[in-house]
Protein backbone atom coordinates (compact mmCIF):
# COMPACT_ATOMS: atom_id res chain seq x y z
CA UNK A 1 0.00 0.00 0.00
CA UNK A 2 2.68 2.44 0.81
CA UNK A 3 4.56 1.66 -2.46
CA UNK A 4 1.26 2.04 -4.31
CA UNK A 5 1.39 5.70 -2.75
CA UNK A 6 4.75 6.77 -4.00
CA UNK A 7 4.23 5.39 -7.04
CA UNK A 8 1.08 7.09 -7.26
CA UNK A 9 2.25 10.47 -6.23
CA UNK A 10 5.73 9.82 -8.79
CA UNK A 11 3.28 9.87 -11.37
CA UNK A 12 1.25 12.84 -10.44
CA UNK A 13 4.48 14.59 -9.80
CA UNK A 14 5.85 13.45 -13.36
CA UNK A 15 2.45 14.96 -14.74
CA UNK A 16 3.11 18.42 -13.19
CA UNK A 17 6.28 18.38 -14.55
CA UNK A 18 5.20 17.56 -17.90
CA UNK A 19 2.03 19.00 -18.33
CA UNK A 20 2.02 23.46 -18.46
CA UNK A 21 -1.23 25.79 -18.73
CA UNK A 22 -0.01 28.93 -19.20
CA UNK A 23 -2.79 31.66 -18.39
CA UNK A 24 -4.48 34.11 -21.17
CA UNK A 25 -2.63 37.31 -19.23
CA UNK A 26 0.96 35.90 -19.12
CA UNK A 27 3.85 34.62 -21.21
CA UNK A 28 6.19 31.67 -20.12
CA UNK A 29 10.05 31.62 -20.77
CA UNK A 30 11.03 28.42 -20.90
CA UNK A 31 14.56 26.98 -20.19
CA UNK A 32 16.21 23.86 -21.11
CA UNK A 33 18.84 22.35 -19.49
CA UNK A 34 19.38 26.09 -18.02
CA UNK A 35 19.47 27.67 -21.58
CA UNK A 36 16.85 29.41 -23.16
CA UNK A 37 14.48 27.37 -25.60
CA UNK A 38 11.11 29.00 -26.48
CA UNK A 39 8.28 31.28 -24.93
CA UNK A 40 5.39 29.60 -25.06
CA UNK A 41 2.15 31.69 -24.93
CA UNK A 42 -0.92 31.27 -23.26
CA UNK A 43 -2.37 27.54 -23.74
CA UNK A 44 -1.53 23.63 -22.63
CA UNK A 45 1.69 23.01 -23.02
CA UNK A 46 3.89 19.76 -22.43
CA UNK A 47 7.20 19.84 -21.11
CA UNK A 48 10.41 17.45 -20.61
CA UNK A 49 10.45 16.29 -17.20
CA UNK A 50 13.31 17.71 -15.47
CA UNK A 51 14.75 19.24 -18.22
CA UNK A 52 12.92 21.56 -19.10
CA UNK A 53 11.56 24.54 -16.32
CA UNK A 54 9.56 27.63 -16.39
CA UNK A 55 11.79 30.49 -15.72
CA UNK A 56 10.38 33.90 -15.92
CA UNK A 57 6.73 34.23 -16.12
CA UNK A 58 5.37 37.76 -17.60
CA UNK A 59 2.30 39.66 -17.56
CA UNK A 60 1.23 40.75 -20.90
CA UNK A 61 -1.32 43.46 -19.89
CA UNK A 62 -0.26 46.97 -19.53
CA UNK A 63 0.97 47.82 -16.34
CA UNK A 64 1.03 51.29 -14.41
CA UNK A 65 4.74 52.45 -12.57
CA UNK A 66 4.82 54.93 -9.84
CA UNK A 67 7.80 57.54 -10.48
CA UNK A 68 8.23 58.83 -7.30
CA UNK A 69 8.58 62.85 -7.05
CA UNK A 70 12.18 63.97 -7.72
CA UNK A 71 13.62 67.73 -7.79
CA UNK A 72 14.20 69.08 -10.82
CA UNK A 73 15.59 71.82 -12.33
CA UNK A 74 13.88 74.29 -15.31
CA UNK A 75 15.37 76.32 -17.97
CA UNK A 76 14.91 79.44 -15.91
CA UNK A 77 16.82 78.03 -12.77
CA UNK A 78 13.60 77.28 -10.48
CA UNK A 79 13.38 74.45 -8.44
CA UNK A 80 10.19 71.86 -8.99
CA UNK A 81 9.40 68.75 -7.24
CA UNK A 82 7.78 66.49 -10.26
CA UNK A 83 5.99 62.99 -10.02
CA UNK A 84 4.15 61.30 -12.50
CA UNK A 85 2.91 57.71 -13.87
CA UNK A 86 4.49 55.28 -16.98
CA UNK A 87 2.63 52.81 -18.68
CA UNK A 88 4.46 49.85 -20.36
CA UNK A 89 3.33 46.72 -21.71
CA UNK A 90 6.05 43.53 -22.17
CA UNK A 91 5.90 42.91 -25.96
CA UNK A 92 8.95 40.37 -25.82
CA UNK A 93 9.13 37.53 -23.22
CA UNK A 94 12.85 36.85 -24.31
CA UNK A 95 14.61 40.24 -24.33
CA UNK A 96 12.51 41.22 -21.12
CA UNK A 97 14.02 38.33 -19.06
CA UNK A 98 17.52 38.70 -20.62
CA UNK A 99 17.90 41.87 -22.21
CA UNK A 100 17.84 43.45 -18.10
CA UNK A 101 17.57 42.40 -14.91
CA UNK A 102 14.38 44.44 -13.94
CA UNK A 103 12.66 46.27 -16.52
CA UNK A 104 10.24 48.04 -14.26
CA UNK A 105 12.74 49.30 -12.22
CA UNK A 106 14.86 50.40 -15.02
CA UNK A 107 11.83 52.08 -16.52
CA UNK A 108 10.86 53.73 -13.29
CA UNK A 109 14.45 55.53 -13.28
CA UNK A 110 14.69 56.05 -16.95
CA UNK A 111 11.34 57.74 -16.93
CA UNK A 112 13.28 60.12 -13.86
CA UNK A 113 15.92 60.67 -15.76
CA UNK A 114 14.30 61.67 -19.31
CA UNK A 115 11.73 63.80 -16.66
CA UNK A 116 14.72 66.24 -15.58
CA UNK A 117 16.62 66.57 -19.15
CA UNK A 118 13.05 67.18 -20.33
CA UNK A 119 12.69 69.60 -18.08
CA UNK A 120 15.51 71.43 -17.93
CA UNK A 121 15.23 72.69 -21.25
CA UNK A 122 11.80 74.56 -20.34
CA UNK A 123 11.30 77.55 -18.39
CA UNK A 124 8.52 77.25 -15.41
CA UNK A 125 5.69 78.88 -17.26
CA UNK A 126 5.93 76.69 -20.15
CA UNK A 127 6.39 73.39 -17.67
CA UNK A 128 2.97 74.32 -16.89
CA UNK A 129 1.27 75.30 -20.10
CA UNK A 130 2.90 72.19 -22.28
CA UNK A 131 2.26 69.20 -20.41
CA UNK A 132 0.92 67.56 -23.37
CA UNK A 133 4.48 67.84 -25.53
CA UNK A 134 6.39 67.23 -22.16
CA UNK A 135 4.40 63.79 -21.63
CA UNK A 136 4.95 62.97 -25.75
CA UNK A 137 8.84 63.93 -25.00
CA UNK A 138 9.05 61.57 -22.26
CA UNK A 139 7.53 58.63 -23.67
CA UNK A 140 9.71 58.98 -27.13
CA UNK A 141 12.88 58.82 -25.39
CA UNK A 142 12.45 56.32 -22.74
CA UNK A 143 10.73 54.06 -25.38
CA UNK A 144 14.08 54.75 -27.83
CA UNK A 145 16.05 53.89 -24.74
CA UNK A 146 13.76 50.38 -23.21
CA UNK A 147 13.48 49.04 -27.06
CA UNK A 148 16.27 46.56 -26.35
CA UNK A 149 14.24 45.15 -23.03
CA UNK A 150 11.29 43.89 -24.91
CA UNK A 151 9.08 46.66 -23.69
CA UNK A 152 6.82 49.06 -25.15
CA UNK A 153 5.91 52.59 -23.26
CA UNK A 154 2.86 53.52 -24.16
CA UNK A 155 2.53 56.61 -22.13
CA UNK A 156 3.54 58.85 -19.64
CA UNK A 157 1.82 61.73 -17.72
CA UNK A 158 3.08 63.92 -15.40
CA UNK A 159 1.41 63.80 -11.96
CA UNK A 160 2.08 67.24 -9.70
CA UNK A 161 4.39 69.87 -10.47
CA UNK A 162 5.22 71.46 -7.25
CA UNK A 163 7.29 74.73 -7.03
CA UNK A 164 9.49 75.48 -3.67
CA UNK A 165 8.19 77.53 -1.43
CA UNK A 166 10.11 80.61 -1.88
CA UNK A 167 8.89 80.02 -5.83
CA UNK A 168 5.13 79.44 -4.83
CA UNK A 169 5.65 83.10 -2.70
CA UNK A 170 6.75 84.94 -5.56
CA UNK A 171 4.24 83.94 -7.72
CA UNK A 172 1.53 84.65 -5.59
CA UNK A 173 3.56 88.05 -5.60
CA UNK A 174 3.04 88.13 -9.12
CA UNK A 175 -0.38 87.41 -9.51
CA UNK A 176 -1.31 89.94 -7.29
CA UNK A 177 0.94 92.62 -9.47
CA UNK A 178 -0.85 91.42 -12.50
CA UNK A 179 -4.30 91.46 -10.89
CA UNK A 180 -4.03 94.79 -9.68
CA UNK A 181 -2.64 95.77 -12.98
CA UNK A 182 -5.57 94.67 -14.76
CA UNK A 183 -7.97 96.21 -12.36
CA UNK A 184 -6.29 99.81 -13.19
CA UNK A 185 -6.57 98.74 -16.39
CA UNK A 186 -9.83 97.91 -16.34
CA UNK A 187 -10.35 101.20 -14.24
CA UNK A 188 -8.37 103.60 -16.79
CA UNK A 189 -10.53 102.27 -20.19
CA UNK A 190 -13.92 102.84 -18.02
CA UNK A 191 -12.63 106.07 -16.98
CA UNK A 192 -11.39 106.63 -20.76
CA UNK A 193 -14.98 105.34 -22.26
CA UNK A 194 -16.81 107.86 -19.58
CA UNK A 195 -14.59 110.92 -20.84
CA UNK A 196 -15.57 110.37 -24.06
CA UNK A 197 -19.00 109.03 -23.53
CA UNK A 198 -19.63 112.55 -21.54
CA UNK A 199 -17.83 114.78 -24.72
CA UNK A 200 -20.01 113.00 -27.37
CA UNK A 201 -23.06 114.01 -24.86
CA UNK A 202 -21.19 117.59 -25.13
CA UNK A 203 -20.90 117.85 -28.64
CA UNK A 204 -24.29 116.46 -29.73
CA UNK A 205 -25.74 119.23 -27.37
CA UNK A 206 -24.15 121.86 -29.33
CA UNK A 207 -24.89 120.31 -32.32
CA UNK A 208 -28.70 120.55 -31.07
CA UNK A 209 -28.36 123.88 -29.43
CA UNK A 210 -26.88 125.33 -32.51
CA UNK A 211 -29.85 123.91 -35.36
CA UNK A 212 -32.25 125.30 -33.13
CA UNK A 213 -30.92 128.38 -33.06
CA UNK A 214 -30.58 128.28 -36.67
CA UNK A 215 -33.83 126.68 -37.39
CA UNK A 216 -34.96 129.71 -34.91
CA UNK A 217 -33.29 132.48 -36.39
CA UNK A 218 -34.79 131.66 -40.20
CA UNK A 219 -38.01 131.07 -38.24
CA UNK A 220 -37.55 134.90 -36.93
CA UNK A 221 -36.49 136.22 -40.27
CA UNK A 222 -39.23 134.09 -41.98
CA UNK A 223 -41.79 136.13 -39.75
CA UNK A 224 -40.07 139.60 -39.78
CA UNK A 225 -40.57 139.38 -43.64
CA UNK A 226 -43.66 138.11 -43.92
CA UNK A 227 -44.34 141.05 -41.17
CA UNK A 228 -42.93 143.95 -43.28
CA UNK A 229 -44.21 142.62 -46.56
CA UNK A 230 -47.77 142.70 -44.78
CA UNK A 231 -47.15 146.28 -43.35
CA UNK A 232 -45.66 147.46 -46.49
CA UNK A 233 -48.75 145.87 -48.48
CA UNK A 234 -51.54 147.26 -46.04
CA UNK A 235 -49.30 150.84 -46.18
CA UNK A 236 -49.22 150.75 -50.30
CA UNK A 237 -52.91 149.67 -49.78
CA UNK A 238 -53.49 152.60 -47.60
CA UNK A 239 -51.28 154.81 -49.85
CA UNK A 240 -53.58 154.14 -52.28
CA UNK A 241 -56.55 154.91 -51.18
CA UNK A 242 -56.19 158.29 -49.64
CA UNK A 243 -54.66 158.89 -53.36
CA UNK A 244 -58.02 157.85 -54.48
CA UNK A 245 -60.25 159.74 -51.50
CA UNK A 246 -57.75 162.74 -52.11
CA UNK A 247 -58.56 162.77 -56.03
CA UNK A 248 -62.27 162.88 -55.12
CA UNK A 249 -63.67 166.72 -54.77
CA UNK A 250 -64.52 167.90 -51.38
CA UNK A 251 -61.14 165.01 -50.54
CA UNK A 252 -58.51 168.09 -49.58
CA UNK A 253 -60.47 169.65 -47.18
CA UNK A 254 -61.45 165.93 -45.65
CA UNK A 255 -57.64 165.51 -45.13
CA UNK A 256 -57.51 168.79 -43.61
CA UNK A 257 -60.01 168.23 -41.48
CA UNK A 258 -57.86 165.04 -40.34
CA UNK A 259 -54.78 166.40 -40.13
CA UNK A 260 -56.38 168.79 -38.27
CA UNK A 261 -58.18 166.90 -35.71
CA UNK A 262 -55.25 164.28 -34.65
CA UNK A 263 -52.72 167.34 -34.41
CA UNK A 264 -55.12 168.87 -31.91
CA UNK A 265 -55.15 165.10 -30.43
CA UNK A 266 -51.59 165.16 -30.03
CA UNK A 267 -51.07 168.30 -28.85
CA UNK A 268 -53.85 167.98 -26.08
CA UNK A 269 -51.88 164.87 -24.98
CA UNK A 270 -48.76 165.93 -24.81
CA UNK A 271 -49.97 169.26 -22.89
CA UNK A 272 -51.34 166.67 -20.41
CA UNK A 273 -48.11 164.42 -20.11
CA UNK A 274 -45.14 166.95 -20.36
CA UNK A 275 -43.70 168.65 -17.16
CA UNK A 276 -42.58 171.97 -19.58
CA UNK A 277 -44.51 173.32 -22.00
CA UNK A 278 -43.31 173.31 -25.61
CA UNK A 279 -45.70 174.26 -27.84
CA UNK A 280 -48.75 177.53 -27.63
CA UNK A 281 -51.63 176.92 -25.42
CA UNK A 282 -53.78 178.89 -27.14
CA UNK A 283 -56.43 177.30 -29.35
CA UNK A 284 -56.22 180.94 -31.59
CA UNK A 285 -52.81 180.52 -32.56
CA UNK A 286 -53.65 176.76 -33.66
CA UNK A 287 -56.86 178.09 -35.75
CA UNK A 288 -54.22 180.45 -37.63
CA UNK A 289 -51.94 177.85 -37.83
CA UNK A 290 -54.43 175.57 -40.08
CA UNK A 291 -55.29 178.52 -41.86
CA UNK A 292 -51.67 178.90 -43.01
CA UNK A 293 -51.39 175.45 -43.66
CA UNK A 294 -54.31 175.54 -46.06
CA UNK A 295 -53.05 178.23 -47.69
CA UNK A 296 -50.00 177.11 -48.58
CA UNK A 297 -51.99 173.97 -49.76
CA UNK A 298 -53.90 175.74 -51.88
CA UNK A 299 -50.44 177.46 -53.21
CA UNK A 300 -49.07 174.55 -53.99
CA UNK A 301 -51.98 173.20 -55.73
CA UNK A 302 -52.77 176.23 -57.88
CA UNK A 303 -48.96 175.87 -58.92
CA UNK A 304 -49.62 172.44 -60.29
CA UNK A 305 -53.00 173.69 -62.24
């Protein structure tokens, strides 16, 4: 019974040995006789008993690396503290057992390394602002570099980008100059816009103000004409017909009797108004004064005849 037992478990242990099932994730390096033979991928798989052994065993998905933060220095001499991730995938089973010892770590300090040349040849604004080309920069040359292990980088992104703190201080330093900048700025252009806002205003109210001064001065004129061309029409009119009352017999001595009458008028009035008097009080004188005056009409007219 015992012997039955050994032999039983010599066989299952010959089975292990021959038999292999190498998962869908992985690759298998296989060594015989402690030299390399073939990399069998995933599948059953039989092997020589004791000859042949599985040596390194790789995972074919795409794995994520930590780069720890290092200090770096940029183009413009400032001190940054910069981590970030790689992703590789093993596309070789062969050269990534014995093209290097440990390709992760390898790529973990490659990936530094590349980081701080990449770096250095940016200034800390553009560090900032051009992540995207940094990232493409960094994956070109470490992939150049890790083609011999049998591993592909696929990409590589830059986790924090920390300043010192004597770097962080004078930005905020800066960002305060430039916001206050832009608020006097800002302040000077509304103060600008007002100015000339408020002289437009000026202008236009001159502008105004002077058409409707014009507008009232031809208004004014407009009437003053129409005002003498109606007094010198009703005068002509009135011209007229004392010509024609005058040319009518009995029409002299009317007009006499006219003149006569608002002379007396005035005179009366300005006997009552004036303080000194200027002209005869007595109504005899102004009875020979007519009587002149129609004598010296009747002169005059005889002359004409």
């Amino acid at each position: 019974m015992f012997v039955f037992t050994l032999v039983v478990l010599f066989v299952l242990f010959i089975l292990y040995k021959l038999l292999l099932i190498v998962p869908m994730r992985e690759v298998n390096v296989i060594e015989r006789l402690g030299k390399f033979r073939v990399v069998l991928q995933p599948g059953f798989h039989f092997l020589v008993p004791f000859i042949d052994r599985v040596a390194y065993r790789h995972d074919t998905r795409e794995e994520v690396l930590d780069v720890p933060p290092q200090s770096c220095i940029s183009k413009d001499n400032t001190q940054l503290e910069v981590d970030g991730l790689v992703y590789l995938k093993v596309m070789d089973g062969r050269l990534a057992s014995y093209g290097i010892e440990n390709y992760r770590l390898a790529a973990v300090n490659l990936a530094q390394t590349t980081m701080r040349s990449e770096i250095g040849k940016l200034s800390l604004s553009q560090t900032f602002s051009e992540r995207d080309s940094l990232n493409e920069s960094i994956v070109r040359e470490i992939d150049k570099a890790s083609d011999p292990w049998g591993i592909k980088v696929l990409r590589y992104e830059i986790k924090n980008i920390t300043p010192s703190r004597k770097v962080i201080h004078t930005l905020e330093k800066q960002m305060e100059a430039e916001r206050s900048k832009r608020a006097e700025i800002t302040l000077a252009n509304a103060e600008k816009a007002a100015m000339i806002n408020l002289s437009e205003g000026e202008r236009q109210e001159a502008i105004n103000l002077s058409e409707g001064e014009k507008i009232k001065r031809i208004n004014e004129a407009k009437g003053t004409a129409a005002e003498i061309a109606i007094v010198a029409k009703a005068k002509a009119e009135a011209m007229a017909l004392v010509s024609s009352a005058l040319a009518v017999e009995g029409g002299n001595d009317a007009m006499n009797m006219q003149l006569k009458e608002q002379f007396i008028g005035q005179v009366g009035k300005v006997l009552n108004e004036a303080d000194v008097s200027v002209v005869p009080a007595e109504m005899a004188k102004l009875e020979g004064f007519f009587e002149g005056m129609e004598q010296v009409t009747n002169t005059v007219k005889g002359g004409r005849s």
